[in-house]
PDB file of N, CA and C in Angstrom:
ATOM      1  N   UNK A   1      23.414   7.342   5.681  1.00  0.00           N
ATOM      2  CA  UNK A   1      22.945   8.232   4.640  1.00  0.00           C
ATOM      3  C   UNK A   1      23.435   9.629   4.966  1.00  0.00           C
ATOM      4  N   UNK A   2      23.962  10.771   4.098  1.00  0.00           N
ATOM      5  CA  UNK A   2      24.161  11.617   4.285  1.00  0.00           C
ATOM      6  C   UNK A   2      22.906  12.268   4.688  1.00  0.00           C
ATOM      7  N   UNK A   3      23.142  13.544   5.820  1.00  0.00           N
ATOM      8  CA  UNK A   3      22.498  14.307   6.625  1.00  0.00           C
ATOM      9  C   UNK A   3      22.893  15.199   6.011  1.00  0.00           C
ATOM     10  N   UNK A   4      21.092  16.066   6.704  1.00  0.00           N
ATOM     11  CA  UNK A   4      20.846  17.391   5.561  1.00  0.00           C
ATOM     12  C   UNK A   4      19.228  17.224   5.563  1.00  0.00           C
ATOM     13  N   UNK A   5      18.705  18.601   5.301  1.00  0.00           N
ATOM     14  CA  UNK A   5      17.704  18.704   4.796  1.00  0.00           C
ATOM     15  C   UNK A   5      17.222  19.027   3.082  1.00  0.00           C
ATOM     16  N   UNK A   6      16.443  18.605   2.784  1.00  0.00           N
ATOM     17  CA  UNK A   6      15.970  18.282   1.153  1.00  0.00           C
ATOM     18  C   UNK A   6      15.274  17.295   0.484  1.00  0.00           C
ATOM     19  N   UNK A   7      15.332  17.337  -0.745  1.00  0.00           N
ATOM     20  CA  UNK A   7      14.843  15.900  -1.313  1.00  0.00           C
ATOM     21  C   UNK A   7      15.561  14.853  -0.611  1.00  0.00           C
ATOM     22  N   UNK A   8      14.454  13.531  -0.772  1.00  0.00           N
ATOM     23  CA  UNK A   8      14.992  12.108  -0.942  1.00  0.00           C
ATOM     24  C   UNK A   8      13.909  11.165  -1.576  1.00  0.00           C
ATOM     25  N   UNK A   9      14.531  10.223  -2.408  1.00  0.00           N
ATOM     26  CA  UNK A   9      13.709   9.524  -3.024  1.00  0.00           C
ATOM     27  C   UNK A   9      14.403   8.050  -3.009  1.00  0.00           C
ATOM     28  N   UNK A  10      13.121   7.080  -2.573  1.00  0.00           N
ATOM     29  CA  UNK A  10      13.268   5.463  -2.650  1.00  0.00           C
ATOM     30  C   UNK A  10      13.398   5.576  -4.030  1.00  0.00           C
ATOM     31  N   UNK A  11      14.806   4.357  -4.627  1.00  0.00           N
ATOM     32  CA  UNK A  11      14.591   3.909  -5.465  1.00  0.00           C
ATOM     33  C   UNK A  11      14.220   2.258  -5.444  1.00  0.00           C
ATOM     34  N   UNK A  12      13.902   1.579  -6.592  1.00  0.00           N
ATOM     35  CA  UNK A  12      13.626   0.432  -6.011  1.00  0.00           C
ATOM     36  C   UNK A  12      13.727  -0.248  -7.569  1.00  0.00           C
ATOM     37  N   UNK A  13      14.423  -1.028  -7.857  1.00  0.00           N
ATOM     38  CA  UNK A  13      15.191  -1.603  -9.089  1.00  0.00           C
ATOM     39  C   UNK A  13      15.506  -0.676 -10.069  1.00  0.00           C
ATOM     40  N   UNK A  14      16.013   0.539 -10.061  1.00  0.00           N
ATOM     41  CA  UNK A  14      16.676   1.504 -10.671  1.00  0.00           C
ATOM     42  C   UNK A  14      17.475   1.082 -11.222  1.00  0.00           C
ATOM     43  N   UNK A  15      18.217   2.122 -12.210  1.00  0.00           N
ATOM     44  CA  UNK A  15      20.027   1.916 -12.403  1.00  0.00           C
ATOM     45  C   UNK A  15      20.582   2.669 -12.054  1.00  0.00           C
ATOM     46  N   UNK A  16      22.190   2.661 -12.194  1.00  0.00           N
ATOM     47  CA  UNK A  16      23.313   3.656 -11.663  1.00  0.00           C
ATOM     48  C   UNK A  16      23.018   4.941 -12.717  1.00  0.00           C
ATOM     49  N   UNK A  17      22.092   4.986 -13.956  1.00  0.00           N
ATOM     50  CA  UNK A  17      22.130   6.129 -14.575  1.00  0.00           C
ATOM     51  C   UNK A  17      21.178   7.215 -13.587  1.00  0.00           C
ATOM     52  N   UNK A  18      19.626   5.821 -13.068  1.00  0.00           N
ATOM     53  CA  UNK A  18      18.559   6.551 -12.756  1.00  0.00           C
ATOM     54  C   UNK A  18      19.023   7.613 -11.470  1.00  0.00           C
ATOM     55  N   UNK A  19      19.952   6.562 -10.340  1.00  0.00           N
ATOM     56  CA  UNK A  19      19.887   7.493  -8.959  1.00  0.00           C
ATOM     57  C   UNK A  19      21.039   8.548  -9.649  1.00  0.00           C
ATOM     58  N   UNK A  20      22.239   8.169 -10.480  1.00  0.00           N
ATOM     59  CA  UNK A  20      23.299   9.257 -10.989  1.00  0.00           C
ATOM     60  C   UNK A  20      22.324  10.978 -11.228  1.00  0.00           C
ATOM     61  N   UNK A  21      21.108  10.373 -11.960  1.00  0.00           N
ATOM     62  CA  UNK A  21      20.256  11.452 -12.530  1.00  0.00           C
ATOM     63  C   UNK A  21      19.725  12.220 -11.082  1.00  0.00           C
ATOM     64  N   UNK A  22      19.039  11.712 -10.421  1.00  0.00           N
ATOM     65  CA  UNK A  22      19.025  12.231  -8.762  1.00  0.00           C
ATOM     66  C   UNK A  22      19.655  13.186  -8.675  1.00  0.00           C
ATOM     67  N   UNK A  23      21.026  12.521  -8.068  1.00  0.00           N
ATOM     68  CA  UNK A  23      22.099  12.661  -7.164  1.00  0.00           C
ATOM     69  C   UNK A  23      22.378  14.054  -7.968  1.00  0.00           C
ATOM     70  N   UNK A  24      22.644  14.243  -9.407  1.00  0.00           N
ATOM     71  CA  UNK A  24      23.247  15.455  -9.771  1.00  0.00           C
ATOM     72  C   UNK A  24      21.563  16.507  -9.674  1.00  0.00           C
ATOM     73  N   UNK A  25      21.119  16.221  -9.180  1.00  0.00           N
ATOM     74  CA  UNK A  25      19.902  17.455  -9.577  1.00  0.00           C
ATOM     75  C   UNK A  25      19.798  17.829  -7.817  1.00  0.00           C
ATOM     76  N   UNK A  26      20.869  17.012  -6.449  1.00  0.00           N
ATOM     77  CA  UNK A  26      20.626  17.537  -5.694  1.00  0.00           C
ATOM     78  C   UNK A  26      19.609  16.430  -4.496  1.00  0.00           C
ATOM     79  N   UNK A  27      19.123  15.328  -5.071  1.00  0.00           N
ATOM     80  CA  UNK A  27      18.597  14.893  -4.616  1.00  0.00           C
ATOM     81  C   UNK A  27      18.931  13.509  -3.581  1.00  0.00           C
ATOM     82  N   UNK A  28      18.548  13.101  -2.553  1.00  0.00           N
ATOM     83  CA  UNK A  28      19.467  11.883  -1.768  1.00  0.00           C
ATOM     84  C   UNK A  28      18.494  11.168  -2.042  1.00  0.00           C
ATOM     85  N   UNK A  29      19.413   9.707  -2.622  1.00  0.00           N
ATOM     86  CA  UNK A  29      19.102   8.491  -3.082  1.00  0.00           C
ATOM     87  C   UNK A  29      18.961   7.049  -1.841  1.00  0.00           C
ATOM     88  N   UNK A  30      17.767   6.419  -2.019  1.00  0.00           N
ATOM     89  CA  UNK A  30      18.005   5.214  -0.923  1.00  0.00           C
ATOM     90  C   UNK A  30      17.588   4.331  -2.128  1.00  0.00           C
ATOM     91  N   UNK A  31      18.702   3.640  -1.990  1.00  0.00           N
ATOM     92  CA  UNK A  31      18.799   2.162  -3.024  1.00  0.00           C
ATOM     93  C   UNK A  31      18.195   0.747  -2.634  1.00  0.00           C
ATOM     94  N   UNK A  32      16.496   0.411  -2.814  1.00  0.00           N
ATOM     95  CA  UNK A  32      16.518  -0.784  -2.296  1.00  0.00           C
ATOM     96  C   UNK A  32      16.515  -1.902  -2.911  1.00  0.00           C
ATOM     97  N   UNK A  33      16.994  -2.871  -2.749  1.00  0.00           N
ATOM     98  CA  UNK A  33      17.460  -4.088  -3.813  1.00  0.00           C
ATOM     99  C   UNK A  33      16.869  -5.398  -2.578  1.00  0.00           C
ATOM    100  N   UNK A  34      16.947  -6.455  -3.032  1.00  0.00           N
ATOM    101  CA  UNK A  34      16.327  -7.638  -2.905  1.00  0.00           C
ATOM    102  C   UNK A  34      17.473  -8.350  -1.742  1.00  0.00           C
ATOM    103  N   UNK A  35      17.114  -8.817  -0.501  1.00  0.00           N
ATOM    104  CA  UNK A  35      17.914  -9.289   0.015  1.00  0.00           C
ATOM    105  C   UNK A  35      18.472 -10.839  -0.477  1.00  0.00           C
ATOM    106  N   UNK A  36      19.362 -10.837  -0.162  1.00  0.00           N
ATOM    107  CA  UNK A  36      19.979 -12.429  -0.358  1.00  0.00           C
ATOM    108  C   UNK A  36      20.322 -12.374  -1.453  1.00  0.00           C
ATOM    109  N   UNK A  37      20.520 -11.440  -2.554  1.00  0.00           N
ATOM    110  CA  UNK A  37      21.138 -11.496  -3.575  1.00  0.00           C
ATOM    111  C   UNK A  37      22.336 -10.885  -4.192  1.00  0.00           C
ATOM    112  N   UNK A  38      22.923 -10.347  -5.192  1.00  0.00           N
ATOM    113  CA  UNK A  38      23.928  -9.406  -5.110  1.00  0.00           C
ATOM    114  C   UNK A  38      24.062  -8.107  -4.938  1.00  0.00           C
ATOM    115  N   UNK A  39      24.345  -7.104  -4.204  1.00  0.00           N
ATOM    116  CA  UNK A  39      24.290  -6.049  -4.274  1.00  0.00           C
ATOM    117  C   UNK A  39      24.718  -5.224  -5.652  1.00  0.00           C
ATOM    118  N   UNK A  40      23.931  -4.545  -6.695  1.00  0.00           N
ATOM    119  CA  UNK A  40      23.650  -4.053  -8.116  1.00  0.00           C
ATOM    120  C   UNK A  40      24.611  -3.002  -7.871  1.00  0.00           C
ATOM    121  N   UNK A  41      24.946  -2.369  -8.804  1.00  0.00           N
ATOM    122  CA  UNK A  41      25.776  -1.639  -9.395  1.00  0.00           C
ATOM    123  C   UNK A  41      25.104  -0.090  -8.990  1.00  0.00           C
ATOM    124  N   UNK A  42      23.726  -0.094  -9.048  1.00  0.00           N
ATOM    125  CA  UNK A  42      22.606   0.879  -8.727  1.00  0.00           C
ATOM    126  C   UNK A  42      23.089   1.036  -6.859  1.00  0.00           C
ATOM    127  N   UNK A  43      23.031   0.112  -6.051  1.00  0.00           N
ATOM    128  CA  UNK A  43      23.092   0.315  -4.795  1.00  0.00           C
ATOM    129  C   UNK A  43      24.726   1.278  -4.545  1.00  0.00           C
ATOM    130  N   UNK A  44      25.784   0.766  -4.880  1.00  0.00           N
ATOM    131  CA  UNK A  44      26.792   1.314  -5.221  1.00  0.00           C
ATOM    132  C   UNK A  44      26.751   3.136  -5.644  1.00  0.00           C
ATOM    133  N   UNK A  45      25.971   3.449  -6.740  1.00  0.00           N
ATOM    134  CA  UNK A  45      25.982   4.676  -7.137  1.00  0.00           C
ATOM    135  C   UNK A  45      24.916   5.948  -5.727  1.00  0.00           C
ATOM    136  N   UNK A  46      23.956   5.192  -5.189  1.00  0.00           N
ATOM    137  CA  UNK A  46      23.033   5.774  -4.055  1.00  0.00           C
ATOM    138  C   UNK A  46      23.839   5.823  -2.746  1.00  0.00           C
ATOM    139  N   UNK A  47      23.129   7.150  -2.534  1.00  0.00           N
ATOM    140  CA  UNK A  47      23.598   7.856  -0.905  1.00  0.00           C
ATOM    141  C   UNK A  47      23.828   6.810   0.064  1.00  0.00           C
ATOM    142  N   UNK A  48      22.820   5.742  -0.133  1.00  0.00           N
ATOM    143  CA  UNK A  48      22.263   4.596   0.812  1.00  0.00           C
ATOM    144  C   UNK A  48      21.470   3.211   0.254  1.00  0.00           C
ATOM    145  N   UNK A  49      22.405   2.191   0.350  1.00  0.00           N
ATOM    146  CA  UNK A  49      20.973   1.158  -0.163  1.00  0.00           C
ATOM    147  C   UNK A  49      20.897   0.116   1.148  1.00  0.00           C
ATOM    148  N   UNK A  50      19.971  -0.596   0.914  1.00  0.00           N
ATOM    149  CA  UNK A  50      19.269  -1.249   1.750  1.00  0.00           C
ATOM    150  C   UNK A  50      18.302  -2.528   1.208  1.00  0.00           C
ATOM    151  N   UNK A  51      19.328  -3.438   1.789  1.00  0.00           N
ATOM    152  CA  UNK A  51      18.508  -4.789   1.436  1.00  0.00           C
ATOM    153  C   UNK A  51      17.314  -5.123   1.847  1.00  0.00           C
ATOM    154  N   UNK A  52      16.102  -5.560   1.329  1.00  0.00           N
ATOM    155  CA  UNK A  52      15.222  -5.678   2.056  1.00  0.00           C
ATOM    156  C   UNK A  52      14.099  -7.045   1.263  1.00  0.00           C
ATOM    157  N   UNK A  53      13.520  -7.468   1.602  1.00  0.00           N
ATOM    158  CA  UNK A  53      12.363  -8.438   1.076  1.00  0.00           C
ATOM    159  C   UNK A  53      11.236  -7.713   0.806  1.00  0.00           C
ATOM    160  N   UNK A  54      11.647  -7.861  -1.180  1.00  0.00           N
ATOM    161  CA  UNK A  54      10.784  -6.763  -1.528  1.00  0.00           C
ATOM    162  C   UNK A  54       9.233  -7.436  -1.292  1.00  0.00           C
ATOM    163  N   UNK A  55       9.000  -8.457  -1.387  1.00  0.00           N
ATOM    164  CA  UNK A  55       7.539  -8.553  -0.910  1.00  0.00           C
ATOM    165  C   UNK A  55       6.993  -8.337   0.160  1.00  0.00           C
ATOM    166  N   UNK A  56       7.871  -7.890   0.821  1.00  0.00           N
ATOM    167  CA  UNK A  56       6.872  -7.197   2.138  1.00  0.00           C
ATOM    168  C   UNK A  56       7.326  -6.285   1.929  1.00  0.00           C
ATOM    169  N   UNK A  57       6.377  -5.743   2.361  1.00  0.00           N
ATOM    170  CA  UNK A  57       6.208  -3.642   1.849  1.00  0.00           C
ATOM    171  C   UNK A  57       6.424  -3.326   3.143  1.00  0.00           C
ATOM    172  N   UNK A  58       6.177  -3.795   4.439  1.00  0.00           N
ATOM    173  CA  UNK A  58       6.563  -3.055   5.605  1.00  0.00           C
ATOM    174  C   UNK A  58       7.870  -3.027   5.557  1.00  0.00           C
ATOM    175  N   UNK A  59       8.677  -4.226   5.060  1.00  0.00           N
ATOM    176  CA  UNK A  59      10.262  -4.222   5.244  1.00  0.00           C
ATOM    177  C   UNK A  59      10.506  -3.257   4.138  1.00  0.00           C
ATOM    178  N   UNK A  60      10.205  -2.756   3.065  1.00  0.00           N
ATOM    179  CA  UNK A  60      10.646  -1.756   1.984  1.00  0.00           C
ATOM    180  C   UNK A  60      10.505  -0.554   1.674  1.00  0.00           C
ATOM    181  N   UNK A  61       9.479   0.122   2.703  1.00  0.00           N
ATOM    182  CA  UNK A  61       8.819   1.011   2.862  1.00  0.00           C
ATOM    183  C   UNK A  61       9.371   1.670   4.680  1.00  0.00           C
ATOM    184  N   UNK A  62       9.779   1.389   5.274  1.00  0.00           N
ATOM    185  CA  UNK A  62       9.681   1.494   6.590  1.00  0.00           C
ATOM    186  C   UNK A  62      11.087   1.094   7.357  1.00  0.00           C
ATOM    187  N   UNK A  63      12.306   1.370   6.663  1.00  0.00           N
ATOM    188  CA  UNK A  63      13.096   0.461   7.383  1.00  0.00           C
ATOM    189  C   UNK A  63      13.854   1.940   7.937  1.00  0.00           C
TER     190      UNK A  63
END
C-alpha cells in the first residue's frame, strides 16, 4: 500500500467507480474481496486489495 499519512478507507464489495471516487478526493483505498474467487475489477482500481474470508470479520477487519 502506498505510504503516507492521511485518509484510508476499507472498501468491501465496492466498484472501480466507488474507490476511483476515493482515490481522486485524496483518499487510500484497501480493496477487500472474497477469497478463492476472482479478483474484481474494484481490487484492480485500489491502492491495495486483499483477499480475505469475508465471514470472518477477524480475517477482514484485521489483516
Amino acid at each position: 500500500m502506498t505510504s503516507g499519512s492521511g485518509p484510508v478507507v476499507g472498501v468491501v464489495a465496492g466498484t472501480p467507480q466507488l474507490v476511483g471516487a476515493a482515490r481522486a478526493l485524496g483518499v487510500r483505498t484497501v480493496f477487500v474481496h472474497p477469497a478463492g474467487e476472482s479478483r474484481p475489477a474494484a481490487a484492480d482500481a485500489a491502492d491495495h486489495a486483499v483477499a480475505a474470508d469475508l465471514a470472518d470479520g477477524e480475517a477482514v477487519c484485521c489483516r
